[in-house]
N, C-alpha and C. Protein backbone atom coordinates (compact mmCIF):
# COMPACT_ATOMS: atom_id res chain seq x y z
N UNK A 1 96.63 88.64 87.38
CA UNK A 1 97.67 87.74 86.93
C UNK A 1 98.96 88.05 87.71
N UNK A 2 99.63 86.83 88.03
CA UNK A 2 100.85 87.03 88.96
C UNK A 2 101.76 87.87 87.74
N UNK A 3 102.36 88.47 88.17
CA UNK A 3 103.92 89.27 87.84
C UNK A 3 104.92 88.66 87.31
N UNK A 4 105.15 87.21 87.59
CA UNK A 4 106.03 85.90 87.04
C UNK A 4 105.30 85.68 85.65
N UNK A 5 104.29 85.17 85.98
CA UNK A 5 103.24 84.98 84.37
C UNK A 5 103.37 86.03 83.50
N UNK A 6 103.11 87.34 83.72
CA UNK A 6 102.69 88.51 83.06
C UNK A 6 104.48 88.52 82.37
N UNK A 7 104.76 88.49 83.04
CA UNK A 7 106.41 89.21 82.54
C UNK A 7 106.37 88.35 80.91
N UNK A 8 106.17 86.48 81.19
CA UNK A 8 106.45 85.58 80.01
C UNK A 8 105.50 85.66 79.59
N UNK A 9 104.32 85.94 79.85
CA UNK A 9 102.86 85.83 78.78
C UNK A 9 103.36 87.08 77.70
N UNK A 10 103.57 88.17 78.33
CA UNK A 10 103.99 89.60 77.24
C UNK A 10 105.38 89.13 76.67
N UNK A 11 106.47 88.05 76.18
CA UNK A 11 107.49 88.17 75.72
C UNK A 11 108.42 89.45 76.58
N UNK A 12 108.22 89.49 77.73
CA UNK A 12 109.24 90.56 78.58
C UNK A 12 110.42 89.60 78.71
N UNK A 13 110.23 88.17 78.88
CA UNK A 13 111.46 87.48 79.29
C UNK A 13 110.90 86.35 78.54
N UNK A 14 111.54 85.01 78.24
CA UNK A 14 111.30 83.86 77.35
C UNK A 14 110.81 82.69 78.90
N UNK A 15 111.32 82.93 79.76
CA UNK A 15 110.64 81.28 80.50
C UNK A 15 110.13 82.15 81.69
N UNK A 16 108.99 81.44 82.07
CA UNK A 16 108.62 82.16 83.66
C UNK A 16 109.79 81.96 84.72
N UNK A 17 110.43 81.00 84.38
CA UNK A 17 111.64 80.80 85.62
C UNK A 17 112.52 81.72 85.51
N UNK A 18 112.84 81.77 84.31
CA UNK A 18 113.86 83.23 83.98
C UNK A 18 112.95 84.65 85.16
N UNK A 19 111.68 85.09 84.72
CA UNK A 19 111.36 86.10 85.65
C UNK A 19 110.92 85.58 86.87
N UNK A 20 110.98 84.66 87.33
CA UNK A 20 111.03 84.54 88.96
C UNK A 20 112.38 84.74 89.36
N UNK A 21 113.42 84.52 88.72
CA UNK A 21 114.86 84.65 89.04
C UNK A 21 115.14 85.92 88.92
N UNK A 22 114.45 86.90 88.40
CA UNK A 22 115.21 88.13 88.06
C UNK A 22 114.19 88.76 89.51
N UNK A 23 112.66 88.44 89.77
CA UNK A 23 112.48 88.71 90.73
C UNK A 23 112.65 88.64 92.04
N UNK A 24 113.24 87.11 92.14
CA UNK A 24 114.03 86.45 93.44
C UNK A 24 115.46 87.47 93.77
N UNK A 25 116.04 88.66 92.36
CA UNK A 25 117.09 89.35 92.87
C UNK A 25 116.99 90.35 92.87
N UNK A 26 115.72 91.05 93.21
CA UNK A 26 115.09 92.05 93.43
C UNK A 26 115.70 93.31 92.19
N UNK A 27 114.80 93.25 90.76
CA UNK A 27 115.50 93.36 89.75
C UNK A 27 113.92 94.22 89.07
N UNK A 28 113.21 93.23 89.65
CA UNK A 28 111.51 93.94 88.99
C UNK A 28 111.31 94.73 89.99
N UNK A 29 110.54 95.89 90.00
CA UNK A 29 109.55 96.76 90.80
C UNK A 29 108.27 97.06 89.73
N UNK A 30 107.42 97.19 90.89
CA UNK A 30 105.69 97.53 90.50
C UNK A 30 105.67 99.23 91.03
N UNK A 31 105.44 99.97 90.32
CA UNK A 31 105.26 101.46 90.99
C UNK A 31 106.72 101.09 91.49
N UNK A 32 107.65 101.26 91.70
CA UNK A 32 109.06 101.54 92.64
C UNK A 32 108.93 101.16 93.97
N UNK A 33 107.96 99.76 93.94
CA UNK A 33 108.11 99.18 95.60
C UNK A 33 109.07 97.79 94.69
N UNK A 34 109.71 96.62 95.32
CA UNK A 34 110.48 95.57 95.02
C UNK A 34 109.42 94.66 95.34
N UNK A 35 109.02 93.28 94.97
CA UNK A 35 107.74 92.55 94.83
C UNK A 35 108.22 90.86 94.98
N UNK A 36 107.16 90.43 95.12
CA UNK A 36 107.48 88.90 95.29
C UNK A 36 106.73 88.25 93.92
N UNK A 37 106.96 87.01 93.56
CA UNK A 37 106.53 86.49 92.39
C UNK A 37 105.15 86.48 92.51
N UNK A 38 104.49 86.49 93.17
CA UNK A 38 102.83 86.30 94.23
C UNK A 38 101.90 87.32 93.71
N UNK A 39 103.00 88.59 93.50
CA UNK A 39 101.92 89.94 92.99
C UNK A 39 101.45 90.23 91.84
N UNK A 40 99.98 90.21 92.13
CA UNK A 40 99.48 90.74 91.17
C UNK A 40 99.53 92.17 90.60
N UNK A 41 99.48 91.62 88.90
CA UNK A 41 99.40 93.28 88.20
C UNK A 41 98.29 93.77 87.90
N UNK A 42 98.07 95.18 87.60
CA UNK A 42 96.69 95.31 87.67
C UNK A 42 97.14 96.12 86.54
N UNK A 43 95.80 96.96 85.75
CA UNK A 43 96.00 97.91 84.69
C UNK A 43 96.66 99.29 84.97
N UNK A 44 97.86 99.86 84.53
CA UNK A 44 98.22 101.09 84.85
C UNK A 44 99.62 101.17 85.30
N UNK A 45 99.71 99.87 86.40
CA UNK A 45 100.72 99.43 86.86
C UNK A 45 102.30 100.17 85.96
N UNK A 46 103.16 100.65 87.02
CA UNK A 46 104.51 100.85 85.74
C UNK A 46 105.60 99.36 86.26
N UNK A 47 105.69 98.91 85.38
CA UNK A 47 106.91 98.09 85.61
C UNK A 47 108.06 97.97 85.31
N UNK A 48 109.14 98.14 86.46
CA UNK A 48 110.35 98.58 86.30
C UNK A 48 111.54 97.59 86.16
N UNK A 49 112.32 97.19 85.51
CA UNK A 49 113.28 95.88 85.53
C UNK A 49 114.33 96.56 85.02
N UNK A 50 115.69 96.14 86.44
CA UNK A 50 116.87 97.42 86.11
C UNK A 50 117.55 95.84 85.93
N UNK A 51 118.65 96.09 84.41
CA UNK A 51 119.26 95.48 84.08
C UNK A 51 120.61 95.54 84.36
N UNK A 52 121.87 95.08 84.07
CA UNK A 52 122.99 95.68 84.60
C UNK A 52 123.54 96.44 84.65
N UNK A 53 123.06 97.04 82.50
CA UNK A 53 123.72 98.33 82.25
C UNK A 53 122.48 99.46 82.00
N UNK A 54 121.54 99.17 82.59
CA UNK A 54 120.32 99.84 81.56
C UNK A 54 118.95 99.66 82.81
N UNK A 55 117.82 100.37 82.60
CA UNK A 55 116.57 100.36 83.18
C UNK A 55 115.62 100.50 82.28
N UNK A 56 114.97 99.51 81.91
CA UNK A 56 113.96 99.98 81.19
C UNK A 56 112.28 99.88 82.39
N UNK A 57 111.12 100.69 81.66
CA UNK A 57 109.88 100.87 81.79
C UNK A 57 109.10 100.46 81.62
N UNK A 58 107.71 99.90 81.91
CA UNK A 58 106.70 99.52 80.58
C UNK A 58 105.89 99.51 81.60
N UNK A 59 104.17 100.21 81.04
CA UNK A 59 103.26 100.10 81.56
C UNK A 59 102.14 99.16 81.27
N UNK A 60 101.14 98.62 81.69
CA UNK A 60 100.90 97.48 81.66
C UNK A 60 99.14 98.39 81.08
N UNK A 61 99.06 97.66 80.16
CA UNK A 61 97.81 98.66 79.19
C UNK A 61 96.82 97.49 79.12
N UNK A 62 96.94 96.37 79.33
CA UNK A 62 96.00 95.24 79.10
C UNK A 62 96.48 93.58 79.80
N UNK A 63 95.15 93.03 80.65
CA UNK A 63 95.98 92.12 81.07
C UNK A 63 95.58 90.97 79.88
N UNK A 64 96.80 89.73 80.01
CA UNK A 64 96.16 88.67 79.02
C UNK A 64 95.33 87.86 79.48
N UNK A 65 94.86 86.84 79.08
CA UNK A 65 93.96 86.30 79.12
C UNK A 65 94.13 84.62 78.98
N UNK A 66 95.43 84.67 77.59
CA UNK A 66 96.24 83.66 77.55
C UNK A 66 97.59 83.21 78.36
N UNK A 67 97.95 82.16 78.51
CA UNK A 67 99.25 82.07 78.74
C UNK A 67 100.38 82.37 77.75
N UNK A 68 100.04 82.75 77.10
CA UNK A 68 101.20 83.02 75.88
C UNK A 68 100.60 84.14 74.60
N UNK A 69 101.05 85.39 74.38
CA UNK A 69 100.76 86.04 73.28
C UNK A 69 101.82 85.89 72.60
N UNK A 70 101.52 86.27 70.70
CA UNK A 70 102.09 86.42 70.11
C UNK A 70 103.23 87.73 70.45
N UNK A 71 104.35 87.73 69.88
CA UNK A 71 105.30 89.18 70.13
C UNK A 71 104.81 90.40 69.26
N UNK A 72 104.23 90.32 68.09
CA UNK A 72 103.50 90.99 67.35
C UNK A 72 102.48 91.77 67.74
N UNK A 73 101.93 91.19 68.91
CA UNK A 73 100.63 92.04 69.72
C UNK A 73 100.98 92.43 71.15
N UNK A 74 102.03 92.46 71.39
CA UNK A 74 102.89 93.28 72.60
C UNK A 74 102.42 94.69 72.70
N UNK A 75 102.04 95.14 71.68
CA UNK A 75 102.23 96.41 72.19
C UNK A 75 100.91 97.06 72.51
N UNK A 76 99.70 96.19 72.47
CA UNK A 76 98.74 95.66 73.04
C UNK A 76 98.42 95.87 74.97
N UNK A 77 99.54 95.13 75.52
CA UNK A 77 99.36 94.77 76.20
C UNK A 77 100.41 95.53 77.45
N UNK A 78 101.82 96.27 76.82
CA UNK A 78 102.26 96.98 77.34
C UNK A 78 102.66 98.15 76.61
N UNK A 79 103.53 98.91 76.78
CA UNK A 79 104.54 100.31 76.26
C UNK A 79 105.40 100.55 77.17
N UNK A 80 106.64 100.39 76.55
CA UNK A 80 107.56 100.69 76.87
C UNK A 80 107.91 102.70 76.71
N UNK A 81 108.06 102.88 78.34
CA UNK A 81 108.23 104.20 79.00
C UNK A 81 109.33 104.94 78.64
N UNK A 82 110.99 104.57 79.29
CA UNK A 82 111.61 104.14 79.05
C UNK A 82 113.23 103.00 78.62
């Protein structure tokens, strides 16, 4: 699953356009390389999204299957590092 999808399928961000934009400003990293909307995530993956005031973590524990999970079963699918 692309990295744009994954971000809005897990409730990481509310619209896929929102995380193509945060990836278009080189804001996401996969493992600590910077990525294009194109990349795929795989299981294990750490994903990194530095905010303005803050960095958070989350590793990617399950891919979906749907385009959309509930927020209730997030934690399913990632964990937040930190």
């Amino acid at each position: 699953m692309r990295i744009d999808k994954f971000l809005n399928s897990v409730n990481i961000t509310k619209r896929r356009s929102v995380a193509q934009d945060m990836i278009s400003n080189n804001v996401v990293l996969i493992n600590d390389t910077v990525v294009k909307s194109s990349k795929n995530i795989e299981l294990g993956n750490i994903i990194t999204i530095n905010y303005l005031n803050e960095s958070k973590k989350y590793e990617v524990l399950k891919i979906p299957t749907t385009k959309s999970t509930p927020k209730s079963l997030q934690s399913e699918y990632i964990k937040e590092i930190s």
